[in-house]
C-alpha atoms as a PDB file:
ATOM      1  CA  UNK A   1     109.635 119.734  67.442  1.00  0.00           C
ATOM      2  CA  UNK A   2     108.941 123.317  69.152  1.00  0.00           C
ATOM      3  CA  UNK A   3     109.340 123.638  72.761  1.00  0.00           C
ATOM      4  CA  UNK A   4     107.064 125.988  74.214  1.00  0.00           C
ATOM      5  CA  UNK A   5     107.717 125.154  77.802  1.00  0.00           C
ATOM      6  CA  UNK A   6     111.189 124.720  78.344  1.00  0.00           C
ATOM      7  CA  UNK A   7     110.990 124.402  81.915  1.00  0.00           C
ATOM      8  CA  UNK A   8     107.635 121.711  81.688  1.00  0.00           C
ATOM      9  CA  UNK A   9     110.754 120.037  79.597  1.00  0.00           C
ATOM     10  CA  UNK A  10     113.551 119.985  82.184  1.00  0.00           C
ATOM     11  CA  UNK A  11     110.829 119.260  85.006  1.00  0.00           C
ATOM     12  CA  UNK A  12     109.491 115.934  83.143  1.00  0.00           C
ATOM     13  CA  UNK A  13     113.155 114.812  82.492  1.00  0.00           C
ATOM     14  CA  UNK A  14     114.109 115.125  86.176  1.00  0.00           C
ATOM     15  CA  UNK A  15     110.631 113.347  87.382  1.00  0.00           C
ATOM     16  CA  UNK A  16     111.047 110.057  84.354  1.00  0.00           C
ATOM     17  CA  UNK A  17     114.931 110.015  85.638  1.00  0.00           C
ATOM     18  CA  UNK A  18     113.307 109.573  89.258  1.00  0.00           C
ATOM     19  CA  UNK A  19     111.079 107.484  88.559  1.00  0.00           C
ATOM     20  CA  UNK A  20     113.367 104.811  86.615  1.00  0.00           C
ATOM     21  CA  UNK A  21     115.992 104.758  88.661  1.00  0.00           C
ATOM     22  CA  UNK A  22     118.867 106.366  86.897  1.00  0.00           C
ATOM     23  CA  UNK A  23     121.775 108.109  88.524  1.00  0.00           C
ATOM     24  CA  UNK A  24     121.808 111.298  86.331  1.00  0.00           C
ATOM     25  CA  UNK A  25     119.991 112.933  83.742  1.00  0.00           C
ATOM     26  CA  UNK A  26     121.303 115.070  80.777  1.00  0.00           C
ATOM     27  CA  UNK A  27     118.828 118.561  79.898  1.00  0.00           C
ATOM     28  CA  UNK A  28     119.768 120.732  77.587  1.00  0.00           C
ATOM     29  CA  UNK A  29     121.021 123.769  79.139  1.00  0.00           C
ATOM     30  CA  UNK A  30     119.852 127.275  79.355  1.00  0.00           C
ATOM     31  CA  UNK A  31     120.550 130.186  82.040  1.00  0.00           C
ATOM     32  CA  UNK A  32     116.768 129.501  84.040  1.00  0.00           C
ATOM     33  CA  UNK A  33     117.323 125.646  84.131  1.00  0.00           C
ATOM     34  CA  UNK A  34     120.786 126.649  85.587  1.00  0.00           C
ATOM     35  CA  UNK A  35     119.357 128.627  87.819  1.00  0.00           C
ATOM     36  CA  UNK A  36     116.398 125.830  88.931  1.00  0.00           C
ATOM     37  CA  UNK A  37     119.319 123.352  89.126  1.00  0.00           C
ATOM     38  CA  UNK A  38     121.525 125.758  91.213  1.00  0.00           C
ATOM     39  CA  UNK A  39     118.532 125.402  93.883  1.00  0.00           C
ATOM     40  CA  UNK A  40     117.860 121.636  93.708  1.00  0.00           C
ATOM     41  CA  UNK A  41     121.640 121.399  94.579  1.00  0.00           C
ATOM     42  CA  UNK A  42     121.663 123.820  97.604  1.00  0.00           C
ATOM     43  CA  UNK A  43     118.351 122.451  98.682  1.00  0.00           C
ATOM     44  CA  UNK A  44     119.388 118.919  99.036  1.00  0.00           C
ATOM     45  CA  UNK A  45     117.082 117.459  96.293  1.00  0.00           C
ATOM     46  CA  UNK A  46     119.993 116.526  93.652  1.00  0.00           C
ATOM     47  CA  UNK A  47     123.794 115.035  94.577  1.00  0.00           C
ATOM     48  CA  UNK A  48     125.714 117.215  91.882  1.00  0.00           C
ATOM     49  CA  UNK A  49     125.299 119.789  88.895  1.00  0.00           C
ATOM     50  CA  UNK A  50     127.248 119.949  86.252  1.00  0.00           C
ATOM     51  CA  UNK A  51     127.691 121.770  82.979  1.00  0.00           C
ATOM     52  CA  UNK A  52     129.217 119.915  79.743  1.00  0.00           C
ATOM     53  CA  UNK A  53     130.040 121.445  76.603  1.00  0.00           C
ATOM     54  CA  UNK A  54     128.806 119.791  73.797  1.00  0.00           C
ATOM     55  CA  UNK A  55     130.048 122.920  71.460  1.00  0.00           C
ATOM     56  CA  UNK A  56     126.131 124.287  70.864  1.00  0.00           C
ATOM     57  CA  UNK A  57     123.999 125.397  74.044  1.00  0.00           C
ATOM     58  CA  UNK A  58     125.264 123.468  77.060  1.00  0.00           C
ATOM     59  CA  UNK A  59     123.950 119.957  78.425  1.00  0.00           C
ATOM     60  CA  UNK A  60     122.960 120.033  82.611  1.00  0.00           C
ATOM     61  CA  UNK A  61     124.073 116.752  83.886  1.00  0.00           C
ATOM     62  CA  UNK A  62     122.351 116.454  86.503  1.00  0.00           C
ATOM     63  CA  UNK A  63     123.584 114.061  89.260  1.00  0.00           C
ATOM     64  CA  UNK A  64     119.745 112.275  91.683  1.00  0.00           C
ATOM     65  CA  UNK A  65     119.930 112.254  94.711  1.00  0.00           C
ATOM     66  CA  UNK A  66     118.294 108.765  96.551  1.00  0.00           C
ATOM     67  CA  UNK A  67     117.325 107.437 100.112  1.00  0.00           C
ATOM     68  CA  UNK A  68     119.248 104.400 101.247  1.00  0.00           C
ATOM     69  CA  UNK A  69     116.272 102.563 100.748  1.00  0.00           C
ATOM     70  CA  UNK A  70     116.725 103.670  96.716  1.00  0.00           C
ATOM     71  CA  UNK A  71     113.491 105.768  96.853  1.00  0.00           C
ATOM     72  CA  UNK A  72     114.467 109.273  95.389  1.00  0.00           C
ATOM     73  CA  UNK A  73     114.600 112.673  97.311  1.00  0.00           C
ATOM     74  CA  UNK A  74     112.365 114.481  94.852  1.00  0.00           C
ATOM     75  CA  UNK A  75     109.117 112.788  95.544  1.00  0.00           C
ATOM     76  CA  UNK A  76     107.286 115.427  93.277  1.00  0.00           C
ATOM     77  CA  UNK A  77     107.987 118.339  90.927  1.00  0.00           C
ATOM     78  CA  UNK A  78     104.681 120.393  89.804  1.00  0.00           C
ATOM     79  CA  UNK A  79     104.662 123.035  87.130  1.00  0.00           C
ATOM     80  CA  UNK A  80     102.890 126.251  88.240  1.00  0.00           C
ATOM     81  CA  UNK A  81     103.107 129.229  86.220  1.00  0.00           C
ATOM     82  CA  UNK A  82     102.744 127.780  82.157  1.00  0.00           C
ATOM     83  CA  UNK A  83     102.973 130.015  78.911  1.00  0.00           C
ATOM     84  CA  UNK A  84      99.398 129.904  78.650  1.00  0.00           C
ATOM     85  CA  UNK A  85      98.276 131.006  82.557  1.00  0.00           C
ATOM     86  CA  UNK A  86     100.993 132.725  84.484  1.00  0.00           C
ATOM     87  CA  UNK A  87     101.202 132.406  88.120  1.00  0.00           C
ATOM     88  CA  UNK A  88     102.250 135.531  90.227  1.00  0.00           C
ATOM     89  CA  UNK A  89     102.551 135.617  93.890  1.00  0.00           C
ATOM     90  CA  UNK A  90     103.970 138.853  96.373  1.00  0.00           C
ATOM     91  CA  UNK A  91     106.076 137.473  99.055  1.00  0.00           C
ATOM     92  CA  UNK A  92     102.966 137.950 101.386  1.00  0.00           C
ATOM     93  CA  UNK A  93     100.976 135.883  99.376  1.00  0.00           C
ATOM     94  CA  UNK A  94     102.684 132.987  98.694  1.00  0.00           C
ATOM     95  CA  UNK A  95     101.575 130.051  99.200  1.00  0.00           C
ATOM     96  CA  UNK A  96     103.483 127.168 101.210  1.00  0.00           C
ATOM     97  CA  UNK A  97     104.524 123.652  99.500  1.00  0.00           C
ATOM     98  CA  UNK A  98     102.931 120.550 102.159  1.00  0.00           C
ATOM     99  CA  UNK A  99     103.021 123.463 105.424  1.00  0.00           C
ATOM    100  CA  UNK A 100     107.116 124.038 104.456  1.00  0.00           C
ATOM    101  CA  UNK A 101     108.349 120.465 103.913  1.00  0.00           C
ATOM    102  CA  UNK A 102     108.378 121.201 100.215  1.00  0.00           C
ATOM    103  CA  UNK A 103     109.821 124.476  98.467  1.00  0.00           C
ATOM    104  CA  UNK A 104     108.676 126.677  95.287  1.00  0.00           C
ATOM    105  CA  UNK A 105     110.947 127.984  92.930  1.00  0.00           C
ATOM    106  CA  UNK A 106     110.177 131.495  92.161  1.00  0.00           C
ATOM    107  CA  UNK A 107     111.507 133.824  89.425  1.00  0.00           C
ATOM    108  CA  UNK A 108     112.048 137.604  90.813  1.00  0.00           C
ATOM    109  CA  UNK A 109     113.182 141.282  89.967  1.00  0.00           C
ATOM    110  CA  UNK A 110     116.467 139.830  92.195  1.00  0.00           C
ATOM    111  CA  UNK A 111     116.746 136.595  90.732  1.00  0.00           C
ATOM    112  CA  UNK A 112     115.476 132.995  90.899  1.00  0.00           C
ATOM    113  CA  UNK A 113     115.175 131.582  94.278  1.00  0.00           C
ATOM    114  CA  UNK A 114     112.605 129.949  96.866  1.00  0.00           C
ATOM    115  CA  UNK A 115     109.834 131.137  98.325  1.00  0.00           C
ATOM    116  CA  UNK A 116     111.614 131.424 101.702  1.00  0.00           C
ATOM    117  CA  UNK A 117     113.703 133.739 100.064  1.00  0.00           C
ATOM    118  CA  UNK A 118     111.159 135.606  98.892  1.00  0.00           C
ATOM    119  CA  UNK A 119     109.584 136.207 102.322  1.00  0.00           C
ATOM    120  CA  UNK A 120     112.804 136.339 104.019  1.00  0.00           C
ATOM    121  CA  UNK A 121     113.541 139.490 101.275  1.00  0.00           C
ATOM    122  CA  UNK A 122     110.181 141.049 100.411  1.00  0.00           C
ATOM    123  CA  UNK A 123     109.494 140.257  96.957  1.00  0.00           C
ATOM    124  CA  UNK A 124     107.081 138.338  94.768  1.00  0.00           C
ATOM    125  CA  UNK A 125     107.392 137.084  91.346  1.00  0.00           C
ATOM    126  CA  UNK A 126     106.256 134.468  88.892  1.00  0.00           C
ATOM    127  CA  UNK A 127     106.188 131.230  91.091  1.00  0.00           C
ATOM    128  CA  UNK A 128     107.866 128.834  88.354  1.00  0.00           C
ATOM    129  CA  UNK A 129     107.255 124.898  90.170  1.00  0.00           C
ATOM    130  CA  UNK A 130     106.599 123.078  93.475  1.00  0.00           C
ATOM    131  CA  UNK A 131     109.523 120.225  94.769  1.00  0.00           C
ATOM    132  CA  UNK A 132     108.693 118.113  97.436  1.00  0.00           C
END
């Protein structure tokens, strides 16, 4: 099977884990999903992130975060920029997720962060998803 959207990939595997119920979720690794995991942690939207050899790439375990009342913290992940129609935004021009309740994940020059960031700093890039 060829994967030609990674990141569609580790998005769909974190929304299915959500939606059934399980605890954590294993995606196989690479240095952008560690990056989009890195912000889900410091966001609040996952419990834990952890990376387990498995002697090839990596596997992200990836540890869901829930409400007491079991409904989970990510109520929805959206794709944005895709191989086929890239999505580019300057930090002026970006748009906000549901007025700021939500966040977007945006690769830049300076790294992956979220579109706060990206105002906060000054810089645009290609904005990757939406979490809310």
């Amino acid at each position: 099977m060829s994967m030609t959207d990674p990141i569609a990939d580790f998005l769909t595997r974190i929304r299915n884990a959500c939606k059934a119920g399980h605890r954590k979720v294993d995606i196989p690794a690479s240095t952008l999903k560690r990056e989009v995991a890195r912000i889900l942690l410091e966001q609040g939207y996952v419990e834990d992130v952890y990376v387990v050899d498995d002697g090839k790439q990596g596997m992200l375990r990836i540890y869901l975060r829930y409400l007491r009342d079991g409904r989970p913290v990510i109520r929805g992940l959206a794709r944005r920029s895709k191989p086929g129609l890239r999505r580019y935004a300057g930090a002026q021009t970006m748009d906000r997720v549901l007025n700021g309740l939500g966040i977007a994940i945006v690769s830049t020059s300076k790294g992956v962060m979220t579109d706060a960031e990206c105002r906060r700093i000054g810089v645009g890039g290609e904005v990757l998803c939406h979490v809310w």
